[in-house]
C-alpha atoms as a PDB file:
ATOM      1  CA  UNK A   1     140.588 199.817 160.593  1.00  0.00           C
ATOM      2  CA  UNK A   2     142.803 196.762 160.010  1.00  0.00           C
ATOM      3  CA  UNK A   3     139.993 194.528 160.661  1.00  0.00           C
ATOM      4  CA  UNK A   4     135.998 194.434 160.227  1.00  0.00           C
ATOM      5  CA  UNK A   5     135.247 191.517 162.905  1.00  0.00           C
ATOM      6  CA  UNK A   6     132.801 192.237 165.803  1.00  0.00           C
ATOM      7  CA  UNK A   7     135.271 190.583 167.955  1.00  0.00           C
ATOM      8  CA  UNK A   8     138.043 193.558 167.519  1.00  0.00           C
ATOM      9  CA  UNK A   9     135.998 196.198 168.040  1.00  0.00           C
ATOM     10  CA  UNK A  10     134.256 194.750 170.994  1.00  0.00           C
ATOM     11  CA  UNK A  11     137.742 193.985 172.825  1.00  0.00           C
ATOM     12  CA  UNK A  12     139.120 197.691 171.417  1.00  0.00           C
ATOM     13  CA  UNK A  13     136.994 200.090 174.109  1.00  0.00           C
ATOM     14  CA  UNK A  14     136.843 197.247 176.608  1.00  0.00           C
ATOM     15  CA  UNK A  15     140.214 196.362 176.955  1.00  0.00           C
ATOM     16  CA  UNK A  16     141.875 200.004 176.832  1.00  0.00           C
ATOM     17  CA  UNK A  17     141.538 202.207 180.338  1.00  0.00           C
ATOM     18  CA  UNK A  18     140.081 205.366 181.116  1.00  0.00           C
ATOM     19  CA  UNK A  19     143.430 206.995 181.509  1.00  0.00           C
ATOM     20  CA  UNK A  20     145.149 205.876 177.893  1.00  0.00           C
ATOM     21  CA  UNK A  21     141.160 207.060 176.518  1.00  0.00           C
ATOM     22  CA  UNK A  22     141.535 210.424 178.368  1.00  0.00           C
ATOM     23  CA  UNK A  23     144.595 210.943 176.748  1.00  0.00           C
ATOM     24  CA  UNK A  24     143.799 210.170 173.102  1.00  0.00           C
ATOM     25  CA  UNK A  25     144.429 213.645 170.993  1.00  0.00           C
ATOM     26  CA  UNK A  26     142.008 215.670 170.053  1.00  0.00           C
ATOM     27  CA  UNK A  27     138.950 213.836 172.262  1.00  0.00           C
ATOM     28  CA  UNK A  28     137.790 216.090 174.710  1.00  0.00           C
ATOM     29  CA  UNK A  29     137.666 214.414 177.953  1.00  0.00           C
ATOM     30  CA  UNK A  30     134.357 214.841 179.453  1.00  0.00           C
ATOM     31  CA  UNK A  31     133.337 213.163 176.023  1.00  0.00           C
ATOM     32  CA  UNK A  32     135.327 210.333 176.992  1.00  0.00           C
ATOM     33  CA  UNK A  33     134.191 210.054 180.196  1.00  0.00           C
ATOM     34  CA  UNK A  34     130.385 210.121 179.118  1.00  0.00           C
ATOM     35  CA  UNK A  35     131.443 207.860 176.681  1.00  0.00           C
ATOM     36  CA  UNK A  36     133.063 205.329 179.270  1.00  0.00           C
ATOM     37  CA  UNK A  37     129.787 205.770 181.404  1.00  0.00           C
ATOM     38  CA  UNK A  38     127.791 204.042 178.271  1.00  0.00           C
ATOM     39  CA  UNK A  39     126.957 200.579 177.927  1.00  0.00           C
ATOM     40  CA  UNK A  40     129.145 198.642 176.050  1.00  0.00           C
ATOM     41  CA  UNK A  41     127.004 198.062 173.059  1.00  0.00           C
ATOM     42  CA  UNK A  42     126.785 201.728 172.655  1.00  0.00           C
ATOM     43  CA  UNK A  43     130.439 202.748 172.973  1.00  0.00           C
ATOM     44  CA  UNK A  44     130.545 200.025 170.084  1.00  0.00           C
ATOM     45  CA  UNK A  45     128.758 201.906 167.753  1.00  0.00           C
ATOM     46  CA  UNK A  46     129.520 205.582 168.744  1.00  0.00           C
ATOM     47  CA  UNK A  47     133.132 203.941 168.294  1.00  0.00           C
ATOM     48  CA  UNK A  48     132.594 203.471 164.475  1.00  0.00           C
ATOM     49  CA  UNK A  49     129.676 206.027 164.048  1.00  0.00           C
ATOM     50  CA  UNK A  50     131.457 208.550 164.934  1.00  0.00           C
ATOM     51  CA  UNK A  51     135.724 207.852 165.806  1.00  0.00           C
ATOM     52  CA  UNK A  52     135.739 205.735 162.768  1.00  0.00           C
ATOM     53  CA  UNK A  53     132.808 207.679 160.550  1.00  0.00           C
ATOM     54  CA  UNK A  54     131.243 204.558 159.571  1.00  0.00           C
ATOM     55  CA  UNK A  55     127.321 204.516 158.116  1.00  0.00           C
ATOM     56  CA  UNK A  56     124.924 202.775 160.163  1.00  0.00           C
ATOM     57  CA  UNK A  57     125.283 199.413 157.064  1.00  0.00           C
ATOM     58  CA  UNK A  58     128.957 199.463 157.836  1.00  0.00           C
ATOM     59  CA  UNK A  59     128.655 199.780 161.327  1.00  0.00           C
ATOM     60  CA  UNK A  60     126.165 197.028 161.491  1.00  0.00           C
ATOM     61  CA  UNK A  61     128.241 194.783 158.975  1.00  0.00           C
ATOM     62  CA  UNK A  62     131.214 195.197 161.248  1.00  0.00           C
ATOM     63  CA  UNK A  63     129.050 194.196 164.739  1.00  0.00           C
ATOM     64  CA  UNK A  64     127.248 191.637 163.236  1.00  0.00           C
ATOM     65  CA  UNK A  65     123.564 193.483 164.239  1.00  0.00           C
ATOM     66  CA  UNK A  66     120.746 194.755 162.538  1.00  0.00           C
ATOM     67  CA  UNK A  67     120.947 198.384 160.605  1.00  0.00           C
ATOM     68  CA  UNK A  68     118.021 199.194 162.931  1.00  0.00           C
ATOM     69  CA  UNK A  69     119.946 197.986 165.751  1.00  0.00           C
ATOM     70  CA  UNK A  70     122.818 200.057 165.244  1.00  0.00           C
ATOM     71  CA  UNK A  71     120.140 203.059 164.886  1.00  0.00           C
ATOM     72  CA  UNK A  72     118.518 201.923 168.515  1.00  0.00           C
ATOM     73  CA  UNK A  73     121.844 202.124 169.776  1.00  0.00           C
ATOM     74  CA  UNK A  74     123.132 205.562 168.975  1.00  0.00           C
ATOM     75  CA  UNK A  75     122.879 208.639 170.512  1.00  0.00           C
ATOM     76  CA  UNK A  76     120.359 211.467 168.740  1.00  0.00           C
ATOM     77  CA  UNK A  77     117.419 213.604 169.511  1.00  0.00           C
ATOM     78  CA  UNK A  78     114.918 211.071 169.013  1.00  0.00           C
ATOM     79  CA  UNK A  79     116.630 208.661 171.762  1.00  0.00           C
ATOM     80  CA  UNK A  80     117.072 211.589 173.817  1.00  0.00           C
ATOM     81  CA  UNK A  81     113.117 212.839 173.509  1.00  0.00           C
ATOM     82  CA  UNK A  82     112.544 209.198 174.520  1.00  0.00           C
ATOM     83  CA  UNK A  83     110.805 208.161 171.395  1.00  0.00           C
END
Protein backbone atom coordinates (compact mmCIF):
# COMPACT_ATOMS: atom_id res chain seq x y z
CA UNK A 1 0.00 0.00 0.00
CA UNK A 2 1.53 3.30 -1.16
CA UNK A 3 -0.06 5.08 1.60
CA UNK A 4 -1.21 4.43 5.40
CA UNK A 5 -3.84 7.47 5.68
CA UNK A 6 -7.49 6.68 6.67
CA UNK A 7 -8.44 8.98 3.97
CA UNK A 8 -7.09 6.50 1.01
CA UNK A 9 -8.48 3.63 2.13
CA UNK A 10 -11.81 5.10 2.90
CA UNK A 11 -12.11 6.66 -0.78
CA UNK A 12 -10.44 3.11 -2.26
CA UNK A 13 -13.85 0.72 -1.83
CA UNK A 14 -16.09 3.77 -2.04
CA UNK A 15 -15.06 5.26 -5.04
CA UNK A 16 -14.46 1.97 -7.24
CA UNK A 17 -17.91 0.17 -8.70
CA UNK A 18 -19.33 -3.08 -8.31
CA UNK A 19 -18.46 -4.04 -11.83
CA UNK A 20 -14.42 -3.08 -11.81
CA UNK A 21 -14.75 -5.09 -7.93
CA UNK A 22 -16.45 -8.10 -9.65
CA UNK A 23 -13.80 -8.27 -11.92
CA UNK A 24 -10.72 -8.08 -9.68
CA UNK A 25 -8.68 -11.62 -10.18
CA UNK A 26 -8.84 -14.13 -8.06
CA UNK A 27 -11.98 -12.60 -5.73
CA UNK A 28 -14.79 -14.72 -6.06
CA UNK A 29 -17.75 -12.72 -6.81
CA UNK A 30 -20.43 -13.53 -4.46
CA UNK A 31 -17.60 -12.47 -1.91
CA UNK A 32 -17.59 -9.24 -3.49
CA UNK A 33 -20.97 -8.79 -3.60
CA UNK A 34 -21.46 -9.64 0.23
CA UNK A 35 -18.71 -7.53 0.64
CA UNK A 36 -20.35 -4.47 -1.27
CA UNK A 37 -23.61 -5.22 0.82
CA UNK A 38 -21.42 -4.24 4.14
CA UNK A 39 -21.28 -1.04 5.74
CA UNK A 40 -18.62 1.01 4.85
CA UNK A 41 -16.67 0.85 8.02
CA UNK A 42 -16.54 -2.82 7.62
CA UNK A 43 -15.46 -3.15 3.98
CA UNK A 44 -12.64 -0.81 5.52
CA UNK A 45 -11.27 -3.24 7.62
CA UNK A 46 -12.05 -6.58 5.80
CA UNK A 47 -10.16 -4.41 3.04
CA UNK A 48 -6.83 -4.49 5.04
CA UNK A 49 -7.68 -7.55 7.32
CA UNK A 50 -7.92 -9.60 4.86
CA UNK A 51 -7.03 -8.08 0.82
CA UNK A 52 -4.14 -6.37 2.37
CA UNK A 53 -3.32 -9.04 5.45
CA UNK A 54 -2.89 -6.37 7.87
CA UNK A 55 -3.07 -7.18 11.97
CA UNK A 56 -5.81 -5.65 13.73
CA UNK A 57 -2.67 -2.67 15.25
CA UNK A 58 -1.96 -1.99 11.63
CA UNK A 59 -5.31 -1.94 10.54
CA UNK A 60 -6.30 0.34 13.30
CA UNK A 61 -3.08 2.60 12.81
CA UNK A 62 -4.04 2.98 9.19
CA UNK A 63 -8.05 3.99 10.06
CA UNK A 64 -7.26 6.01 12.77
CA UNK A 65 -9.69 3.68 15.35
CA UNK A 66 -9.27 1.75 18.28
CA UNK A 67 -7.57 -1.99 18.07
CA UNK A 68 -10.88 -3.01 19.69
CA UNK A 69 -12.68 -1.16 17.14
CA UNK A 70 -11.19 -2.75 14.31
CA UNK A 71 -12.03 -6.19 16.25
CA UNK A 72 -15.95 -4.93 16.60
CA UNK A 73 -15.83 -4.40 13.08
CA UNK A 74 -14.74 -7.64 11.51
CA UNK A 75 -16.39 -10.51 10.53
CA UNK A 76 -15.85 -13.92 12.89
CA UNK A 77 -17.80 -16.42 14.83
CA UNK A 78 -18.20 -14.44 17.80
CA UNK A 79 -19.96 -11.46 15.72
CA UNK A 80 -21.81 -14.00 13.95
CA UNK A 81 -23.12 -15.95 17.39
CA UNK A 82 -24.11 -12.36 18.28
CA UNK A 83 -21.86 -12.02 21.23
Amino acid sequence: MATTSGRWCRGALADQDAEGHQQAQGIDPALMAALLRSPRRQREVVALRVFLDLDTEATAKTLGIAPGTVTARSPGPRRRAGR
